[in-house]
Protein backbone atom coordinates (compact mmCIF):
# COMPACT_ATOMS: atom_id res chain seq x y z
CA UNK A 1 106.82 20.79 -44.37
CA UNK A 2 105.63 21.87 -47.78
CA UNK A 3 102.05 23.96 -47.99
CA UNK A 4 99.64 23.21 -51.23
CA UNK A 5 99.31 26.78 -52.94
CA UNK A 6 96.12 27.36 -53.70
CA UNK A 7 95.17 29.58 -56.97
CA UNK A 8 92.37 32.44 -57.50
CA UNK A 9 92.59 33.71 -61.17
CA UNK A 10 90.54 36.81 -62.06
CA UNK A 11 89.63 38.46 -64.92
CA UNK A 12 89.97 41.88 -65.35
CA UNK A 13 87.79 44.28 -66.76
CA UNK A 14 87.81 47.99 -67.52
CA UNK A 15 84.60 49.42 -66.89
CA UNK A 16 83.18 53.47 -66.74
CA UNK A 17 86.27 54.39 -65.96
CA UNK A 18 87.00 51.86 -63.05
CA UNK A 19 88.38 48.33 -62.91
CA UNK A 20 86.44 45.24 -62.01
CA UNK A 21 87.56 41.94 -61.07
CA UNK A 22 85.79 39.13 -61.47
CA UNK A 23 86.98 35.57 -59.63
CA UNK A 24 86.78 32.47 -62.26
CA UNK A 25 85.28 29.17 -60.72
CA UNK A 26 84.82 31.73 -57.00
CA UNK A 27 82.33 34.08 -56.09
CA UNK A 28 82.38 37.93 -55.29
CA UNK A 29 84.35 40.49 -57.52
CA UNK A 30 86.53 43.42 -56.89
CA UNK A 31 87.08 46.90 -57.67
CA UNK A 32 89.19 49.88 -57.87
CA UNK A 33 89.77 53.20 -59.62
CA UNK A 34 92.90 52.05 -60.60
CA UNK A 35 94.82 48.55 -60.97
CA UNK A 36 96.75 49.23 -57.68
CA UNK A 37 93.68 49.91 -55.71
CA UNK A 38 92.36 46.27 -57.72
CA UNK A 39 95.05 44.40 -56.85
CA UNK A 40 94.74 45.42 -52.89
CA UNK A 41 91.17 44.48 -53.02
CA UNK A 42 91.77 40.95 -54.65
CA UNK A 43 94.47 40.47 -51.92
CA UNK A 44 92.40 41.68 -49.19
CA UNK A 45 89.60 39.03 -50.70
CA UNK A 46 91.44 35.89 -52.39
CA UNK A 47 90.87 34.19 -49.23
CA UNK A 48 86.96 35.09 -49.03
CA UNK A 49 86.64 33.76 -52.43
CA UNK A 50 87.78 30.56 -52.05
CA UNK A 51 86.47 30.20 -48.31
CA UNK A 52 90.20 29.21 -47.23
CA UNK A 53 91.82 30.64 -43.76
CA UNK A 54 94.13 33.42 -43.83
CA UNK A 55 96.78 31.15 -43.28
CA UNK A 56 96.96 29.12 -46.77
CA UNK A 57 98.74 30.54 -49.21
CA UNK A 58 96.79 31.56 -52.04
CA UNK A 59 98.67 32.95 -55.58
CA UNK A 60 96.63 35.46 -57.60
CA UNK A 61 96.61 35.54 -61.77
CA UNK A 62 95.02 37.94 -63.73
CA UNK A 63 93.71 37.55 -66.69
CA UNK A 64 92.78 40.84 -68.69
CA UNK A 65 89.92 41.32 -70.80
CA UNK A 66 90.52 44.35 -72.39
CA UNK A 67 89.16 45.90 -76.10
């Protein structure tokens, strides 16, 4: 049995000393003080975003937007 994958891709900013992510084409965002604590928070929310269950498999890419 194969499983579609599905794809969230964020862009990342750097903002007053935190990081921000912002879902493309999904709503809600992310943050963290650093990229670590980012990256937990996008895979704590990838499903939220893109209003899947738990149980798909969703793939993360981040796109940075930095000066």
């Amino acid at each position: 049995m194969t499983h579609t994958v599905h794809r969230l891709a964020v862009r990342v900013l750097k903002k007053d000393g935190y990081w921000v992510g912002l879902p493309i084409d999904a709503p809600g965002s992310m943050v963290g003080d650093t990229l670590t604590d980012l990256f937990d928070d996008a895979e704590t929310f990838k499903h939220f975003c893109l209003g899947l269950p738990k149980e798909v498999p969703v793939m993360v890419s981040y796109i940075y937007d930095l000066p």
